[in-house]
C-alpha atoms as a PDB file:
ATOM      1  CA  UNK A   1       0.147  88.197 -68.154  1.00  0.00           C
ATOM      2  CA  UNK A   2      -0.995  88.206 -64.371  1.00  0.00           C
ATOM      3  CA  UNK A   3      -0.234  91.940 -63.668  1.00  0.00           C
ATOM      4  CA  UNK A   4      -2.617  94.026 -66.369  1.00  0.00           C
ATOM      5  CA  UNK A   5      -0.846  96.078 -68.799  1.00  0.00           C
ATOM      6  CA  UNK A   6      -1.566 100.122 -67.588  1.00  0.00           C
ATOM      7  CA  UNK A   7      -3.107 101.657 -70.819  1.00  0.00           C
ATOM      8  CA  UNK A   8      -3.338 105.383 -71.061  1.00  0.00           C
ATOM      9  CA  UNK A   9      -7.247 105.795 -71.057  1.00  0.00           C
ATOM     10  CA  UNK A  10      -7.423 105.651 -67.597  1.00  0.00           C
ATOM     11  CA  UNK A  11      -7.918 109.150 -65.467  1.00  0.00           C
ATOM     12  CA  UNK A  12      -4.845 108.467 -63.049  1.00  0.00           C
ATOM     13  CA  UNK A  13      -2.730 107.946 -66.588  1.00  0.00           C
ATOM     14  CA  UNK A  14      -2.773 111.642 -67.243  1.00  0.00           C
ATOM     15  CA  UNK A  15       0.008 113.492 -67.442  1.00  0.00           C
ATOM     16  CA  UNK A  16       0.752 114.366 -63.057  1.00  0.00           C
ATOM     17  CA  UNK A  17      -0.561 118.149 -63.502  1.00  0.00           C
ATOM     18  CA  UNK A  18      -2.553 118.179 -60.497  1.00  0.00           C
ATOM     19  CA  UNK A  19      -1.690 119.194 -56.978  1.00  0.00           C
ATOM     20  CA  UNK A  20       0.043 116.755 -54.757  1.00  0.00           C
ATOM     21  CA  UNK A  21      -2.426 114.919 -52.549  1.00  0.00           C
ATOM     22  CA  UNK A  22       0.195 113.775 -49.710  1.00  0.00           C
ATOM     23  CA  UNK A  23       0.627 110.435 -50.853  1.00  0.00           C
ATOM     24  CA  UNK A  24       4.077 111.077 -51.279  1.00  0.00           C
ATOM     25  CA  UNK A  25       4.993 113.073 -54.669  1.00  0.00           C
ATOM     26  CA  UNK A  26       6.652 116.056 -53.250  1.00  0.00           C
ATOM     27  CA  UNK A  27       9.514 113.352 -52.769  1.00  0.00           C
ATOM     28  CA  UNK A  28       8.823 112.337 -56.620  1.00  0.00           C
ATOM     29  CA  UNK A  29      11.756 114.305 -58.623  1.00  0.00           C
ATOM     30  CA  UNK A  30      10.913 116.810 -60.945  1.00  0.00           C
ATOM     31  CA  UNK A  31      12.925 116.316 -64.109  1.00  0.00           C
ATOM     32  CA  UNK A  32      13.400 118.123 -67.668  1.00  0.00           C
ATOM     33  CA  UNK A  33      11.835 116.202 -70.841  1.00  0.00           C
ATOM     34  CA  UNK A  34      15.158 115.074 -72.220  1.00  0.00           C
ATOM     35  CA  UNK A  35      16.831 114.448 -68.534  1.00  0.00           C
ATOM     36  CA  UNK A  36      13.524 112.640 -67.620  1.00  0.00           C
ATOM     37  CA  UNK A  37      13.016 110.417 -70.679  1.00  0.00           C
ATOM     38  CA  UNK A  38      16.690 109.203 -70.038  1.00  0.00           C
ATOM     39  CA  UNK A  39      15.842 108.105 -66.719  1.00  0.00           C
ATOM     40  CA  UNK A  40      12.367 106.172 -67.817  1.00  0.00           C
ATOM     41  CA  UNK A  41      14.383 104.160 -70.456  1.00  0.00           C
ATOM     42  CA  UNK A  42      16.468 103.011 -68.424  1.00  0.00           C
ATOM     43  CA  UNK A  43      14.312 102.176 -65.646  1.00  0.00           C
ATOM     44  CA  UNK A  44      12.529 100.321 -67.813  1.00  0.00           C
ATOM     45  CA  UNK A  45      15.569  98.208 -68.635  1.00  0.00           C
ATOM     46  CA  UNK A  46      15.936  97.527 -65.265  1.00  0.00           C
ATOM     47  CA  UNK A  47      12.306  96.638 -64.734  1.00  0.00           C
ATOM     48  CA  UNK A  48      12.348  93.943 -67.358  1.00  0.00           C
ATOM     49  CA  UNK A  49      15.811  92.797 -66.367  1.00  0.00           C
ATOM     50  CA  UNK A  50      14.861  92.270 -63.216  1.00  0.00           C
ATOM     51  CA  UNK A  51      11.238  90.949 -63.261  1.00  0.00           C
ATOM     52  CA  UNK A  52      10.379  90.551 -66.802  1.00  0.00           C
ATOM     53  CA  UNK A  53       8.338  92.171 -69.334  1.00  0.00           C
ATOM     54  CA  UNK A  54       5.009  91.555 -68.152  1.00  0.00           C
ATOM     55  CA  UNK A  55       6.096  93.474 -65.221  1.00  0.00           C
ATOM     56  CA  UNK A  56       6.314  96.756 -67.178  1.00  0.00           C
ATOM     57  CA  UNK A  57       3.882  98.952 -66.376  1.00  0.00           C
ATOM     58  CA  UNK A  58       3.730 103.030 -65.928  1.00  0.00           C
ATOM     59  CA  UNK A  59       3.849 102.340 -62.218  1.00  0.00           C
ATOM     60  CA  UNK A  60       6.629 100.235 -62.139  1.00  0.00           C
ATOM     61  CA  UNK A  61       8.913 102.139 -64.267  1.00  0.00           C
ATOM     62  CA  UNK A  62       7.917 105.493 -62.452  1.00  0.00           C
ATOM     63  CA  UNK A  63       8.699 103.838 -59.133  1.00  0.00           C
ATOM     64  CA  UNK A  64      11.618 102.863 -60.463  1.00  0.00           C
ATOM     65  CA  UNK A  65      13.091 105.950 -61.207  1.00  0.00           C
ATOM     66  CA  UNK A  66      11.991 107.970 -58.486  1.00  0.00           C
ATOM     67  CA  UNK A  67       9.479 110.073 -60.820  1.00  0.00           C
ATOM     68  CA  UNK A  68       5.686 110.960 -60.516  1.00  0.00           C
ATOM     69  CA  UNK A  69       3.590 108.118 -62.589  1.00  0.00           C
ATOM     70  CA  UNK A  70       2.004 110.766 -65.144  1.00  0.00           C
ATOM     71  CA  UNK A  71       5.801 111.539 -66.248  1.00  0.00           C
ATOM     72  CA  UNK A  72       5.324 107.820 -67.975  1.00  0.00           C
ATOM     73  CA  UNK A  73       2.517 108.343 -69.774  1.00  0.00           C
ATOM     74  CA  UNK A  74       3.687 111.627 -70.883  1.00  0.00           C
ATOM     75  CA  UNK A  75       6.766 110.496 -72.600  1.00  0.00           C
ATOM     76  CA  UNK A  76       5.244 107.444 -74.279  1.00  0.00           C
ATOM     77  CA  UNK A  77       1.732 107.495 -74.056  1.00  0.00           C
ATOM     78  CA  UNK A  78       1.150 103.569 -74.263  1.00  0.00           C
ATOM     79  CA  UNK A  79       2.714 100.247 -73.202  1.00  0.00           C
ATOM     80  CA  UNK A  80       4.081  99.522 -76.767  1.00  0.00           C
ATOM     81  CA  UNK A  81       5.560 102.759 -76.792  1.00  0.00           C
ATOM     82  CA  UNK A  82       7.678 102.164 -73.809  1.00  0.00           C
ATOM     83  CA  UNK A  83       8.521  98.290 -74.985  1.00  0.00           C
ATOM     84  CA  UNK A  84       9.595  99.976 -78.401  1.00  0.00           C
ATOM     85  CA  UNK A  85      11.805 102.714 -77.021  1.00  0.00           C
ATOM     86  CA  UNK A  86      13.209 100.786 -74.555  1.00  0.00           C
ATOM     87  CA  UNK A  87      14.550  98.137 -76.722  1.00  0.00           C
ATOM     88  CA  UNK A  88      16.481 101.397 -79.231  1.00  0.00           C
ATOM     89  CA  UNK A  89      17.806 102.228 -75.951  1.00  0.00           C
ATOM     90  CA  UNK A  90      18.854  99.129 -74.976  1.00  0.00           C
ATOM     91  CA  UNK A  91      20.170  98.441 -78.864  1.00  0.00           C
ATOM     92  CA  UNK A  92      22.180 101.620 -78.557  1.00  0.00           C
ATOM     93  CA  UNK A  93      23.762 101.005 -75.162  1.00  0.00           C
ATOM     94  CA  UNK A  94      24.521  96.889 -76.367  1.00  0.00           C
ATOM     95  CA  UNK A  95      26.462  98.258 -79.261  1.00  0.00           C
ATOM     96  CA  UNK A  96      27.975 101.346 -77.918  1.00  0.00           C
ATOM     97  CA  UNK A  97      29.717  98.974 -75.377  1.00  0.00           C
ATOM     98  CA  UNK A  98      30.243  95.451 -77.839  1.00  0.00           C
ATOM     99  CA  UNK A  99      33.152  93.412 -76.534  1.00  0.00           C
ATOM    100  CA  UNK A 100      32.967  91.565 -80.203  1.00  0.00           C
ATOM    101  CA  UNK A 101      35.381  94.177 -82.207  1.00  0.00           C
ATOM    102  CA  UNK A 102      38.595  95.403 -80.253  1.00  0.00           C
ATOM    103  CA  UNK A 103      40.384  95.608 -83.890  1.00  0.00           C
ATOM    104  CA  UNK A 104      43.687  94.087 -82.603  1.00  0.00           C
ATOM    105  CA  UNK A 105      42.822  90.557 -84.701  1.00  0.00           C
ATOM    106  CA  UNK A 106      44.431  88.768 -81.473  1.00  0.00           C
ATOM    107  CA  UNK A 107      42.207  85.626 -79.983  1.00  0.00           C
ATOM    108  CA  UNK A 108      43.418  86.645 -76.606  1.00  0.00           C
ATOM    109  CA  UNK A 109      41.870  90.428 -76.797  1.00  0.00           C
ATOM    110  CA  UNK A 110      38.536  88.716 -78.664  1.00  0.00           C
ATOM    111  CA  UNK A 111      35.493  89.793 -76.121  1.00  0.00           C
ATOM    112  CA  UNK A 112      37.469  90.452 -73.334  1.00  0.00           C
ATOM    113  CA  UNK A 113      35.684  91.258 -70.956  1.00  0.00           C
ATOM    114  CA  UNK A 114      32.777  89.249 -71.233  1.00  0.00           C
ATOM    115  CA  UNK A 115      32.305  88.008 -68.326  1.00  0.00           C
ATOM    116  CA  UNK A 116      32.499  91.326 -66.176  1.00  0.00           C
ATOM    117  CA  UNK A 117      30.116  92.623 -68.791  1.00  0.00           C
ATOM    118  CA  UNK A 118      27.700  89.868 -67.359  1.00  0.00           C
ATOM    119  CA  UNK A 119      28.110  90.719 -64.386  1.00  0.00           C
ATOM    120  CA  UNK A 120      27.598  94.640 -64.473  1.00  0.00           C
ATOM    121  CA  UNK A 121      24.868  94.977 -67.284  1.00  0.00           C
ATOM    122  CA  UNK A 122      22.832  91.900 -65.980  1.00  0.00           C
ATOM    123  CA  UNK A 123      19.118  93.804 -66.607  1.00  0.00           C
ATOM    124  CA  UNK A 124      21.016  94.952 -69.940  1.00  0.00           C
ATOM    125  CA  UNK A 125      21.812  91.474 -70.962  1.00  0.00           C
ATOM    126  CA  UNK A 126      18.225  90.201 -68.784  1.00  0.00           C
ATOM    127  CA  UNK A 127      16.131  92.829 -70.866  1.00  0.00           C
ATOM    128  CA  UNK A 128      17.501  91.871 -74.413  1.00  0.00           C
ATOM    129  CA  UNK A 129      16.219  88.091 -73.909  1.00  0.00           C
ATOM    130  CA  UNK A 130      13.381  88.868 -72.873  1.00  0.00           C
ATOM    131  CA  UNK A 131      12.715  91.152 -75.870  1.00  0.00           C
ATOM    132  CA  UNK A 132      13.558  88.253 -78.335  1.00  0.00           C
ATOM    133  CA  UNK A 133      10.970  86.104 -76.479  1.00  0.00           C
ATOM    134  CA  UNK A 134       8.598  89.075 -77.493  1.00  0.00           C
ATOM    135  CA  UNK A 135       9.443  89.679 -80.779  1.00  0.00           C
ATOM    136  CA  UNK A 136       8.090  86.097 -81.133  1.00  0.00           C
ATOM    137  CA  UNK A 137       5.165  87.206 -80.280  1.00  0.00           C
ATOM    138  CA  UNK A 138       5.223  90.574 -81.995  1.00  0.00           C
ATOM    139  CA  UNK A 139       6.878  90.614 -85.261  1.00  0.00           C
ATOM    140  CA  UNK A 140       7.027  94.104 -85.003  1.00  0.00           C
ATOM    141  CA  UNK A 141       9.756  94.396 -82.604  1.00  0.00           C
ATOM    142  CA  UNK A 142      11.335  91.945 -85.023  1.00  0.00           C
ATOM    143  CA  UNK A 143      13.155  94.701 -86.984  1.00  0.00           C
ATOM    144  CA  UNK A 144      14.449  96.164 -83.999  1.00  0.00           C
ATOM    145  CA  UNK A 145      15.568  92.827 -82.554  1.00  0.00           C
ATOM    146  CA  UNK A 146      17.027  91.763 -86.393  1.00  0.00           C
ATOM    147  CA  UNK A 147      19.195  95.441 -86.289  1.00  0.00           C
ATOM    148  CA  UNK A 148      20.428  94.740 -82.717  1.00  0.00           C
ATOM    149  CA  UNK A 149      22.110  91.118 -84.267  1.00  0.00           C
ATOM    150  CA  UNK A 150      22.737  91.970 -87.512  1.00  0.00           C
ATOM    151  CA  UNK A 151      25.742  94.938 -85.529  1.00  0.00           C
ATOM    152  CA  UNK A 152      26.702  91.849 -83.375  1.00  0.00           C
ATOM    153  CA  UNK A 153      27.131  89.980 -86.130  1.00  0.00           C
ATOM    154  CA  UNK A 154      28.918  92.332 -88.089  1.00  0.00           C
ATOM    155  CA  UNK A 155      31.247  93.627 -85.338  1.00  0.00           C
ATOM    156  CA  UNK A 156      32.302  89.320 -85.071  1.00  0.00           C
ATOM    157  CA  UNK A 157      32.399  89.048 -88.689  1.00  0.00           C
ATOM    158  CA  UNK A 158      34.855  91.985 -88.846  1.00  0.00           C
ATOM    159  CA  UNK A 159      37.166  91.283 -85.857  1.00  0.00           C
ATOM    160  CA  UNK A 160      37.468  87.278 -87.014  1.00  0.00           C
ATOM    161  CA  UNK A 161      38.574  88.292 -90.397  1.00  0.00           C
ATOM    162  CA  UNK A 162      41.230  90.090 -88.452  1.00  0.00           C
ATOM    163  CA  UNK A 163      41.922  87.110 -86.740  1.00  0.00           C
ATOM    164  CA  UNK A 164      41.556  84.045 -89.092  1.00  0.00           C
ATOM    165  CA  UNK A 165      42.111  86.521 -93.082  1.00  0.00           C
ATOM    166  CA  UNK A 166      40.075  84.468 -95.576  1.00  0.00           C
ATOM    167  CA  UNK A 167      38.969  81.746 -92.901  1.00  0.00           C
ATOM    168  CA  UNK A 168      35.850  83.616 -91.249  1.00  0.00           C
ATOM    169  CA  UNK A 169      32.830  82.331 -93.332  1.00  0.00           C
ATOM    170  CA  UNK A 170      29.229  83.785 -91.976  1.00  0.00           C
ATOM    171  CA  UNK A 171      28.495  80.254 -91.019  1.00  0.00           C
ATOM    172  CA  UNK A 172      31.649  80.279 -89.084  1.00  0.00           C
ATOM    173  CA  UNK A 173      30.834  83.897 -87.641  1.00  0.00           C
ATOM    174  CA  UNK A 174      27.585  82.735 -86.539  1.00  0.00           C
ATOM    175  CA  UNK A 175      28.749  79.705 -84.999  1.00  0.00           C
ATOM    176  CA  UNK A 176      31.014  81.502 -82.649  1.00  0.00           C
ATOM    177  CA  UNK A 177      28.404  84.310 -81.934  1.00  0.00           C
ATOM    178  CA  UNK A 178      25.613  81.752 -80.682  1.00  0.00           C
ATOM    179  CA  UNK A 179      28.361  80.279 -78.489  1.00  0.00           C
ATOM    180  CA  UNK A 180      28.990  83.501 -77.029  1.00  0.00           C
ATOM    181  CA  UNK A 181      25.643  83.917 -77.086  1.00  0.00           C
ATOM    182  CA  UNK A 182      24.725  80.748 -74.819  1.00  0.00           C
ATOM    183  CA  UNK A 183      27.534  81.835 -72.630  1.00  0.00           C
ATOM    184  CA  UNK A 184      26.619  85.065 -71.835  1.00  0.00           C
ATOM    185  CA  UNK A 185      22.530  83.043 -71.043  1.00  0.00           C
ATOM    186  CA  UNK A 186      23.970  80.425 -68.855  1.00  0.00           C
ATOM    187  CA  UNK A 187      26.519  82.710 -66.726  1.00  0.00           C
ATOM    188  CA  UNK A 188      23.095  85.396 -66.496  1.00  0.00           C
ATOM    189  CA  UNK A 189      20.819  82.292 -65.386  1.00  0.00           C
ATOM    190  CA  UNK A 190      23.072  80.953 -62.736  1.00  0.00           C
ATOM    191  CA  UNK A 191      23.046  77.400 -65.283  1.00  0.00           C
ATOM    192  CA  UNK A 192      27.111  78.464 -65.646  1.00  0.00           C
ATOM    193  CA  UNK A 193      29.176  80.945 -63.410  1.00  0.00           C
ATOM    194  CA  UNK A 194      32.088  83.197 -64.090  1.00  0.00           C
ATOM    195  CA  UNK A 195      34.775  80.304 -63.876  1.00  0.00           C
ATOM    196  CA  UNK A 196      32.579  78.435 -66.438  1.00  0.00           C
ATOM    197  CA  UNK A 197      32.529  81.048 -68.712  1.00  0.00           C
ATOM    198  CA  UNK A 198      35.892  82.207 -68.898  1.00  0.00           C
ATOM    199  CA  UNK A 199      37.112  78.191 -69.337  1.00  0.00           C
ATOM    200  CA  UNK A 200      34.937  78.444 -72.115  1.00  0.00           C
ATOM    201  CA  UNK A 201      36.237  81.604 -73.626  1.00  0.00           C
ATOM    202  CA  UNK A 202      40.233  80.565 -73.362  1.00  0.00           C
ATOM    203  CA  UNK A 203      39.042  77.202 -75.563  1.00  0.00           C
ATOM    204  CA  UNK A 204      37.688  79.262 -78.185  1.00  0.00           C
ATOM    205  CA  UNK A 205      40.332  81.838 -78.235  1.00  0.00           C
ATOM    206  CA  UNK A 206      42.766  78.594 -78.463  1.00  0.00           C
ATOM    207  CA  UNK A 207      40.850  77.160 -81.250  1.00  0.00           C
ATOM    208  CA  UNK A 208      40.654  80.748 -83.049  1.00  0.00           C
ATOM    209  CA  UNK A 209      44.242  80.704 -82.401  1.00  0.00           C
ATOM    210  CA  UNK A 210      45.170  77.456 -84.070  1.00  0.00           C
ATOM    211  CA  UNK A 211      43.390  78.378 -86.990  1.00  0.00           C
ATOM    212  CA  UNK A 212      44.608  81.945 -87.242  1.00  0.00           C
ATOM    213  CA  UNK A 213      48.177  79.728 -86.942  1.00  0.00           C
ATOM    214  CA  UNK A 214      47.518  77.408 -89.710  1.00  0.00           C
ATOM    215  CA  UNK A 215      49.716  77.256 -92.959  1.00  0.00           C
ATOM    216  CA  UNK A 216      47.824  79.101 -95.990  1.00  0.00           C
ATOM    217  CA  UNK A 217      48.206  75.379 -98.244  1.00  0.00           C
ATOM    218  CA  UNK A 218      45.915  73.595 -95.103  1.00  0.00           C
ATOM    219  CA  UNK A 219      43.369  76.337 -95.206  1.00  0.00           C
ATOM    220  CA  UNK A 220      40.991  74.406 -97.222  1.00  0.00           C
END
Protein backbone atom coordinates (compact mmCIF):
# COMPACT_ATOMS: atom_id res chain seq x y z
CA UNK A 1 0.00 0.00 0.00
CA UNK A 2 1.49 3.62 -0.53
CA UNK A 3 -1.02 5.49 1.76
CA UNK A 4 -0.51 3.77 5.51
CA UNK A 5 -3.42 2.08 6.89
CA UNK A 6 -4.78 4.60 10.07
CA UNK A 7 -4.75 2.15 13.10
CA UNK A 8 -6.56 3.18 16.21
CA UNK A 9 -3.50 3.52 18.66
CA UNK A 10 -2.79 6.74 17.58
CA UNK A 11 -3.92 9.94 19.93
CA UNK A 12 -5.79 11.83 16.98
CA UNK A 13 -7.79 8.22 16.51
CA UNK A 14 -9.79 8.84 19.62
CA UNK A 15 -13.13 9.13 19.62
CA UNK A 16 -13.59 13.51 18.55
CA UNK A 17 -14.55 14.42 22.35
CA UNK A 18 -12.47 17.36 22.54
CA UNK A 19 -13.23 20.97 21.78
CA UNK A 20 -13.08 22.15 18.26
CA UNK A 21 -9.73 23.74 17.49
CA UNK A 22 -10.92 25.90 14.30
CA UNK A 23 -9.68 23.69 11.80
CA UNK A 24 -12.97 23.32 10.56
CA UNK A 25 -15.27 20.75 12.66
CA UNK A 26 -18.03 23.00 13.65
CA UNK A 27 -18.93 22.40 9.84
CA UNK A 28 -18.37 18.48 10.60
CA UNK A 29 -22.14 17.10 11.16
CA UNK A 30 -23.09 15.79 14.28
CA UNK A 31 -24.96 12.55 13.77
CA UNK A 32 -26.82 9.78 16.02
CA UNK A 33 -24.95 6.23 16.34
CA UNK A 34 -27.33 4.38 14.07
CA UNK A 35 -27.88 7.56 11.55
CA UNK A 36 -24.02 7.98 11.65
CA UNK A 37 -22.86 4.39 11.13
CA UNK A 38 -25.21 4.40 7.99
CA UNK A 39 -23.45 7.20 6.57
CA UNK A 40 -19.67 5.70 7.29
CA UNK A 41 -20.67 2.44 5.43
CA UNK A 42 -21.52 3.86 2.78
CA UNK A 43 -18.88 6.31 2.45
CA UNK A 44 -16.72 3.74 2.63
CA UNK A 45 -18.27 2.11 -0.42
CA UNK A 46 -17.74 5.03 -2.19
CA UNK A 47 -14.15 5.42 -1.07
CA UNK A 48 -13.14 2.05 -2.39
CA UNK A 49 -15.29 2.42 -5.48
CA UNK A 50 -13.77 5.26 -6.34
CA UNK A 51 -10.05 4.96 -5.38
CA UNK A 52 -9.62 1.54 -4.14
CA UNK A 53 -9.13 -0.20 -0.99
CA UNK A 54 -5.84 0.88 -0.02
CA UNK A 55 -7.35 4.22 -0.01
CA UNK A 56 -9.54 3.46 3.03
CA UNK A 57 -8.55 5.08 5.82
CA UNK A 58 -10.51 6.87 8.95
CA UNK A 59 -9.72 10.12 7.21
CA UNK A 60 -10.93 9.35 4.03
CA UNK A 61 -14.15 7.87 4.93
CA UNK A 62 -14.82 10.75 7.53
CA UNK A 63 -14.14 13.28 4.80
CA UNK A 64 -16.25 11.55 2.86
CA UNK A 65 -19.22 11.81 4.70
CA UNK A 66 -18.98 15.10 6.04
CA UNK A 67 -18.32 13.73 9.76
CA UNK A 68 -15.56 14.51 12.43
CA UNK A 69 -12.60 11.72 11.98
CA UNK A 70 -13.04 10.28 15.70
CA UNK A 71 -16.78 9.30 14.57
CA UNK A 72 -14.66 6.46 12.46
CA UNK A 73 -12.84 5.08 14.94
CA UNK A 74 -15.71 5.08 17.21
CA UNK A 75 -17.94 2.93 15.18
CA UNK A 76 -15.29 0.40 14.14
CA UNK A 77 -12.35 0.81 16.02
CA UNK A 78 -9.82 -0.67 13.33
CA UNK A 79 -9.22 -0.86 9.56
CA UNK A 80 -10.49 -4.52 9.35
CA UNK A 81 -13.44 -3.54 11.08
CA UNK A 82 -14.48 -1.04 8.55
CA UNK A 83 -13.31 -3.48 5.42
CA UNK A 84 -15.58 -6.19 7.20
CA UNK A 85 -18.68 -4.09 7.72
CA UNK A 86 -18.49 -2.49 4.69
CA UNK A 87 -18.52 -5.48 2.56
CA UNK A 88 -22.22 -6.85 4.82
CA UNK A 89 -23.30 -3.55 3.74
CA UNK A 90 -22.40 -3.72 0.45
CA UNK A 91 -23.69 -7.68 0.39
CA UNK A 92 -27.01 -6.43 1.69
CA UNK A 93 -27.53 -3.52 -0.69
CA UNK A 94 -26.17 -6.07 -3.95
CA UNK A 95 -28.93 -8.43 -3.05
CA UNK A 96 -31.63 -6.22 -1.87
CA UNK A 97 -31.48 -4.70 -5.45
CA UNK A 98 -30.41 -8.23 -7.73
CA UNK A 99 -31.58 -7.83 -11.31
CA UNK A 100 -30.98 -11.89 -11.53
CA UNK A 101 -34.66 -13.02 -10.19
CA UNK A 102 -37.72 -10.94 -11.58
CA UNK A 103 -39.84 -14.38 -11.27
CA UNK A 104 -41.63 -13.85 -14.65
CA UNK A 105 -39.34 -16.96 -16.30
CA UNK A 106 -39.28 -14.60 -19.56
CA UNK A 107 -35.55 -14.13 -21.26
CA UNK A 108 -36.62 -10.68 -22.16
CA UNK A 109 -37.35 -9.51 -18.30
CA UNK A 110 -33.92 -11.67 -17.25
CA UNK A 111 -31.58 -8.77 -15.54
CA UNK A 112 -33.18 -6.02 -16.95
CA UNK A 113 -31.78 -3.42 -16.08
CA UNK A 114 -28.32 -4.21 -15.98
CA UNK A 115 -26.86 -1.86 -17.59
CA UNK A 116 -28.47 1.26 -15.76
CA UNK A 117 -27.53 -0.65 -12.65
CA UNK A 118 -23.85 -0.10 -13.93
CA UNK A 119 -24.22 2.96 -14.40
CA UNK A 120 -25.87 4.22 -11.03
CA UNK A 121 -24.16 1.82 -8.42
CA UNK A 122 -20.65 2.13 -10.11
CA UNK A 123 -18.63 2.36 -6.41
CA UNK A 124 -21.30 -0.49 -5.53
CA UNK A 125 -20.27 -2.65 -8.36
CA UNK A 126 -16.29 -0.84 -8.07
CA UNK A 127 -16.22 -1.82 -4.25
CA UNK A 128 -17.36 -5.55 -4.65
CA UNK A 129 -14.22 -6.27 -7.06
CA UNK A 130 -12.11 -4.89 -5.23
CA UNK A 131 -13.18 -6.92 -2.16
CA UNK A 132 -12.71 -10.25 -4.13
CA UNK A 133 -9.14 -9.09 -4.97
CA UNK A 134 -8.87 -8.93 -1.05
CA UNK A 135 -10.36 -11.86 -0.03
CA UNK A 136 -7.39 -13.32 -1.98
CA UNK A 137 -5.40 -12.00 0.21
CA UNK A 138 -7.47 -12.49 3.34
CA UNK A 139 -9.34 -15.64 3.47
CA UNK A 140 -11.27 -14.24 6.04
CA UNK A 141 -13.37 -12.02 4.05
CA UNK A 142 -13.74 -15.20 2.01
CA UNK A 143 -17.00 -16.21 3.78
CA UNK A 144 -18.43 -12.98 3.30
CA UNK A 145 -17.40 -12.79 -0.36
CA UNK A 146 -18.61 -16.84 -0.80
CA UNK A 147 -22.35 -15.62 0.86
CA UNK A 148 -22.51 -12.55 -1.46
CA UNK A 149 -22.22 -15.31 -4.72
CA UNK A 150 -23.66 -18.11 -3.41
CA UNK A 151 -27.46 -15.41 -3.33
CA UNK A 152 -26.33 -14.46 -6.92
CA UNK A 153 -26.09 -17.70 -7.77
CA UNK A 154 -29.11 -18.85 -6.31
CA UNK A 155 -31.35 -15.94 -7.41
CA UNK A 156 -29.93 -17.18 -11.43
CA UNK A 157 -30.38 -20.69 -10.58
CA UNK A 158 -34.01 -19.98 -9.58
CA UNK A 159 -35.15 -17.52 -12.30
CA UNK A 160 -33.45 -19.96 -15.24
CA UNK A 161 -35.39 -22.86 -14.01
CA UNK A 162 -38.29 -20.56 -14.64
CA UNK A 163 -37.05 -19.98 -17.87
CA UNK A 164 -35.46 -23.20 -19.35
CA UNK A 165 -37.80 -26.16 -16.49
CA UNK A 166 -35.37 -29.09 -16.22
CA UNK A 167 -32.63 -27.42 -18.57
CA UNK A 168 -30.77 -25.09 -15.92
CA UNK A 169 -27.85 -27.32 -14.64
CA UNK A 170 -25.41 -25.38 -11.96
CA UNK A 171 -22.80 -25.62 -14.61
CA UNK A 172 -25.18 -23.95 -16.90
CA UNK A 173 -26.20 -21.34 -14.08
CA UNK A 174 -22.71 -20.53 -13.55
CA UNK A 175 -21.87 -20.15 -17.03
CA UNK A 176 -24.38 -17.45 -17.58
CA UNK A 177 -23.57 -15.71 -14.18
CA UNK A 178 -19.71 -15.24 -15.04
CA UNK A 179 -20.92 -13.81 -18.36
CA UNK A 180 -22.94 -11.39 -16.64
CA UNK A 181 -20.36 -11.13 -14.47
CA UNK A 182 -17.60 -10.01 -17.14
CA UNK A 183 -20.22 -7.73 -18.49
CA UNK A 184 -21.04 -5.86 -15.72
CA UNK A 185 -16.44 -5.58 -15.32
CA UNK A 186 -15.95 -4.47 -18.81
CA UNK A 187 -18.99 -1.83 -19.07
CA UNK A 188 -17.51 -0.54 -15.18
CA UNK A 189 -13.81 -0.42 -16.71
CA UNK A 190 -14.61 1.51 -19.79
CA UNK A 191 -13.08 -2.07 -21.77
CA UNK A 192 -17.09 -2.26 -23.04
CA UNK A 193 -19.81 0.56 -22.91
CA UNK A 194 -23.54 0.53 -22.53
CA UNK A 195 -24.23 -0.37 -26.31
CA UNK A 196 -21.77 -3.30 -25.79
CA UNK A 197 -23.43 -4.56 -23.03
CA UNK A 198 -26.88 -4.52 -23.89
CA UNK A 199 -25.85 -6.34 -27.56
CA UNK A 200 -24.56 -8.76 -25.33
CA UNK A 201 -27.53 -9.19 -23.10
CA UNK A 202 -30.29 -9.49 -26.17
CA UNK A 203 -27.83 -12.63 -27.47
CA UNK A 204 -28.15 -14.34 -24.32
CA UNK A 205 -31.73 -13.66 -23.73
CA UNK A 206 -32.09 -15.08 -27.52
CA UNK A 207 -30.13 -18.09 -26.75
CA UNK A 208 -32.11 -18.57 -23.28
CA UNK A 209 -35.00 -18.16 -25.47
CA UNK A 210 -34.30 -20.86 -28.00
CA UNK A 211 -33.71 -23.21 -25.42
CA UNK A 212 -36.65 -22.32 -23.22
CA UNK A 213 -38.43 -22.96 -26.98
CA UNK A 214 -37.04 -26.30 -27.59
CA UNK A 215 -39.27 -29.52 -27.90
CA UNK A 216 -39.08 -31.66 -24.50
CA UNK A 217 -37.76 -35.05 -26.93
CA UNK A 218 -34.45 -32.57 -28.04
CA UNK A 219 -33.78 -31.62 -24.48
CA UNK A 220 -31.06 -34.05 -24.08
Amino acid sequence: MTEPAETPHRPDDRPDDRPDDGRGDRSRKRLGYGEGREALLKAAVRVVGARGLRHLTYRAVAEEAGVTHGLVVHHFGSRDALIEESLAYAVRLSLSSSLLEPGTGKPEDFVAGLTDMVEDDSDGQAYQYELLLEARRRPELLPQVRELYDEYFGASQRELDRILPGDASPAFNRLVFAALDGLVLHQLTGIGDRADTEAALSELRALLRTLGERPPENRD
